[in-house]
N, C-alpha and C. Protein backbone atom coordinates (compact mmCIF):
# COMPACT_ATOMS: atom_id res chain seq x y z
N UNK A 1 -0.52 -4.76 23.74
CA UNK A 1 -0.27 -3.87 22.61
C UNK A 1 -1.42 -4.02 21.60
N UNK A 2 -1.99 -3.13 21.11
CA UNK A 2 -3.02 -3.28 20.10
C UNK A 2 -2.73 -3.37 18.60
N UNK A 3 -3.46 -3.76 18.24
CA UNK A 3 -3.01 -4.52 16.75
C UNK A 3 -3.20 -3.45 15.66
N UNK A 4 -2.53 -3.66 14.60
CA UNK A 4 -2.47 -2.33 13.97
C UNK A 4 -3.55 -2.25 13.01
N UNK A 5 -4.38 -1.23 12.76
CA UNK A 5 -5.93 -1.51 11.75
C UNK A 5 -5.33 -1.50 10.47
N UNK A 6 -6.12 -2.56 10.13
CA UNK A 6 -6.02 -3.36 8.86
C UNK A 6 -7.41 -2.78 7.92
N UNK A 7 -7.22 -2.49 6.76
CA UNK A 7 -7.60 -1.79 5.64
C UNK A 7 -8.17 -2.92 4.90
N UNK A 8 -9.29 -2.68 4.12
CA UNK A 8 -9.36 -3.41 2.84
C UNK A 8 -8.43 -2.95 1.63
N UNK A 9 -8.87 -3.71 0.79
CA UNK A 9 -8.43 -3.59 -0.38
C UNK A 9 -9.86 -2.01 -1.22
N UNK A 10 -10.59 -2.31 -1.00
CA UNK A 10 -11.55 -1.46 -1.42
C UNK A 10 -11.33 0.00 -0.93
N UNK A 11 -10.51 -0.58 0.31
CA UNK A 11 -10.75 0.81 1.29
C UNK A 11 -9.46 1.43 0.56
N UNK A 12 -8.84 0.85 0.32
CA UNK A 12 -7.11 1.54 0.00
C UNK A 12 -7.22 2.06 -1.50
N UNK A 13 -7.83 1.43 -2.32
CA UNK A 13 -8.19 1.71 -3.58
C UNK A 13 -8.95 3.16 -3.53
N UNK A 14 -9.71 3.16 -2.49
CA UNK A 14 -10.53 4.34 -2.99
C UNK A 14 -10.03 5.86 -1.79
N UNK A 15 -9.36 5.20 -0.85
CA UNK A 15 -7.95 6.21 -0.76
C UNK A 15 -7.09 7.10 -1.07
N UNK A 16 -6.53 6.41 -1.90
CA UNK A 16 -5.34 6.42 -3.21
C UNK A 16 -6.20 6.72 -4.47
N UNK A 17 -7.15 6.29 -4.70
CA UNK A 17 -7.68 7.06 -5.73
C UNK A 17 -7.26 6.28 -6.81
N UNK A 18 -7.18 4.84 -7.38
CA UNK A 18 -6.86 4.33 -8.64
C UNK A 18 -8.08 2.80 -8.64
N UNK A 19 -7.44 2.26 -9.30
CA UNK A 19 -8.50 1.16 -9.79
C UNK A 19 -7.63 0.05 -9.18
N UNK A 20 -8.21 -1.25 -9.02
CA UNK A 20 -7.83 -2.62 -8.60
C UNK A 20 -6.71 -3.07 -9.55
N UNK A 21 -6.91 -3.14 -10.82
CA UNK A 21 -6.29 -3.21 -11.95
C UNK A 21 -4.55 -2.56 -11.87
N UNK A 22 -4.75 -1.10 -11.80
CA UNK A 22 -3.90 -0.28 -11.56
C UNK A 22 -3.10 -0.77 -10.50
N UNK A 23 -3.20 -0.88 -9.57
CA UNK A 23 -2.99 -0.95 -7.83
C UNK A 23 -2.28 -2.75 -8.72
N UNK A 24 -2.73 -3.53 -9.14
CA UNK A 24 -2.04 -4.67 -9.22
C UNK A 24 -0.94 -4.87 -10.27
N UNK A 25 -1.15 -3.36 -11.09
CA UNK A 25 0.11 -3.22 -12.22
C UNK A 25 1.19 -2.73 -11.12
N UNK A 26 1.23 -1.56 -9.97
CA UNK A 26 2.07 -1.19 -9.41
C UNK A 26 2.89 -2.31 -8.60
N UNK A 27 2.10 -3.20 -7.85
CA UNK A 27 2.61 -4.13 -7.47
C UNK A 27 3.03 -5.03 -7.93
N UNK A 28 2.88 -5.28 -9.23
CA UNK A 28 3.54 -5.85 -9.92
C UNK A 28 4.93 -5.60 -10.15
N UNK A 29 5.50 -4.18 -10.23
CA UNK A 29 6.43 -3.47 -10.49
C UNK A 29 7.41 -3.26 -8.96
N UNK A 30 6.58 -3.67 -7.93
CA UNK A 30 6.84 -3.06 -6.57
C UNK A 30 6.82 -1.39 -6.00
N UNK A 31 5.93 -1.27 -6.03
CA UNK A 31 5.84 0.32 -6.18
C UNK A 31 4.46 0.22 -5.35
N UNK A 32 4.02 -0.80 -5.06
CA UNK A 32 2.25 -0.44 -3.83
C UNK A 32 2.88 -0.81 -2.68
N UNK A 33 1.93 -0.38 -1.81
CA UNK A 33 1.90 -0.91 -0.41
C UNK A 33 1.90 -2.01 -0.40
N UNK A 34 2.57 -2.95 0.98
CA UNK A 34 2.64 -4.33 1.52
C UNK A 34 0.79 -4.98 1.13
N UNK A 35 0.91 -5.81 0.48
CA UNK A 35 -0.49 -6.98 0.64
C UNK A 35 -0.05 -7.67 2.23
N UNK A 36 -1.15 -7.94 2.94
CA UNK A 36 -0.94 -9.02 4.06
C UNK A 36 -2.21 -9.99 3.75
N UNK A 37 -1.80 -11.09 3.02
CA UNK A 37 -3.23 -12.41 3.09
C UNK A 37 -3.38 -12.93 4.25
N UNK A 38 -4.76 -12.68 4.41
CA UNK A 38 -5.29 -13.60 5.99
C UNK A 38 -5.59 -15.24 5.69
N UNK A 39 -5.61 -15.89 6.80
CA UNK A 39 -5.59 -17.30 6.66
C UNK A 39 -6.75 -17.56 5.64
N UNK A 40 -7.89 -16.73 5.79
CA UNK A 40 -9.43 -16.83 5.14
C UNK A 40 -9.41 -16.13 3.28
N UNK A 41 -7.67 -15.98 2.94
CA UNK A 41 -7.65 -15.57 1.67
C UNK A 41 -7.77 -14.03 1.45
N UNK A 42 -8.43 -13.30 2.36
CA UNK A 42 -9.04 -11.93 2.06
C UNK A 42 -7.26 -11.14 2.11
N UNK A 43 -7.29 -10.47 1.33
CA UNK A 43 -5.93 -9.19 1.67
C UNK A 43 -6.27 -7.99 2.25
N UNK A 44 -5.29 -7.66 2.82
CA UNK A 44 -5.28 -6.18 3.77
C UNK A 44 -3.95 -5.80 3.41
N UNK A 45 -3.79 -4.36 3.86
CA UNK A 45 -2.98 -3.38 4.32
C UNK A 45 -3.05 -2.55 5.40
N UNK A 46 -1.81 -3.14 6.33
CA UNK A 46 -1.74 -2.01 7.80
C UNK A 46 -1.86 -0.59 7.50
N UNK A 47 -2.28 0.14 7.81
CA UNK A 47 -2.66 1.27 7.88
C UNK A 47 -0.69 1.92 8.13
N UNK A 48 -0.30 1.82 9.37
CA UNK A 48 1.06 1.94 8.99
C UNK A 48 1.90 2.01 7.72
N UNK A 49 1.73 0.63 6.86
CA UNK A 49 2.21 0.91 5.87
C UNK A 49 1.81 1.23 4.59
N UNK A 50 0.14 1.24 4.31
CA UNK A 50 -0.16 2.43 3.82
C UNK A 50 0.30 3.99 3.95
N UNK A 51 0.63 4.39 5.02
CA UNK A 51 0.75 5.87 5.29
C UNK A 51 1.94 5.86 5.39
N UNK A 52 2.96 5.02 5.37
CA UNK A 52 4.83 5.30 5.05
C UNK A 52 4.79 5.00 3.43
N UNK A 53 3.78 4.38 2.75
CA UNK A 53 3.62 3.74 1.65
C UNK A 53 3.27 5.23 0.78
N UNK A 54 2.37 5.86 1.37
CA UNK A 54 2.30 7.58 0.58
C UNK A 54 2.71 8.25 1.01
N UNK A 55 3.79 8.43 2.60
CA UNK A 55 4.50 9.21 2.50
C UNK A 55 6.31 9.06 1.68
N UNK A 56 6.71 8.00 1.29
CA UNK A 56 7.60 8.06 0.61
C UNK A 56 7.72 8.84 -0.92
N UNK A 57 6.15 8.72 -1.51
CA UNK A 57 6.04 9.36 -2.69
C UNK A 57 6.51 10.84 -2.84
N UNK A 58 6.36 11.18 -1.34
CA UNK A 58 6.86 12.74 -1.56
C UNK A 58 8.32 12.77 -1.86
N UNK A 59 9.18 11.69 -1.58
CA UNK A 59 10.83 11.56 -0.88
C UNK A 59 11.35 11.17 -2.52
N UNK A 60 12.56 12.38 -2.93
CA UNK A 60 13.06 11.66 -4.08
C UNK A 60 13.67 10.54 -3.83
N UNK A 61 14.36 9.85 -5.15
CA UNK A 61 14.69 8.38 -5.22
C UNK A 61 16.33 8.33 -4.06
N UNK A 62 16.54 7.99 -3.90
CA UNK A 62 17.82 7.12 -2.77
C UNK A 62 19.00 8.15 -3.72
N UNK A 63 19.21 7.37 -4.99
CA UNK A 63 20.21 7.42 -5.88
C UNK A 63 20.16 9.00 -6.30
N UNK A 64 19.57 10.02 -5.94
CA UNK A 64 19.36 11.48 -6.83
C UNK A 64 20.51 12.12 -5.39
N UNK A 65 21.16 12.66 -6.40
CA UNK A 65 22.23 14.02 -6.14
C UNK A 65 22.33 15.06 -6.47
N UNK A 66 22.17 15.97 -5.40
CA UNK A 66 21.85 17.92 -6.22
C UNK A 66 22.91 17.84 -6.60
């Protein structure tokens, strides 16, 4: 099975279109994509959950009722 491509941080930032800063206020809040730290410290994001990570933005919240 092949392994799923792993993203920088640079790469996802300039993706998404915000700043490092930004991107670490959301996650702060829980609202970014999964961080995955490699043994060597560096962070990534699966590409997978980057792309369920912006496709939920389209999806209203759980709790909303017409």
């Amino acid at each position: 099975m092949a392994r799923p491509k792993m993203l920088k941080l640079p790469e996802v930032l300039d993706e998404i279109g915000i700043s490092r800063a930004a991107f670490y206020r959301m996650r702060a809040r829980g609202q970014a994509p999964r961080l995955v730290k490699l043994p060597n410290g560096h962070l990534r994001v699966r590409r997978n959950d980057l792309d369920d990570w912006l496709s939920n933005l389209d999806s209203p919240p759980a709790d909303c009722t017409d």
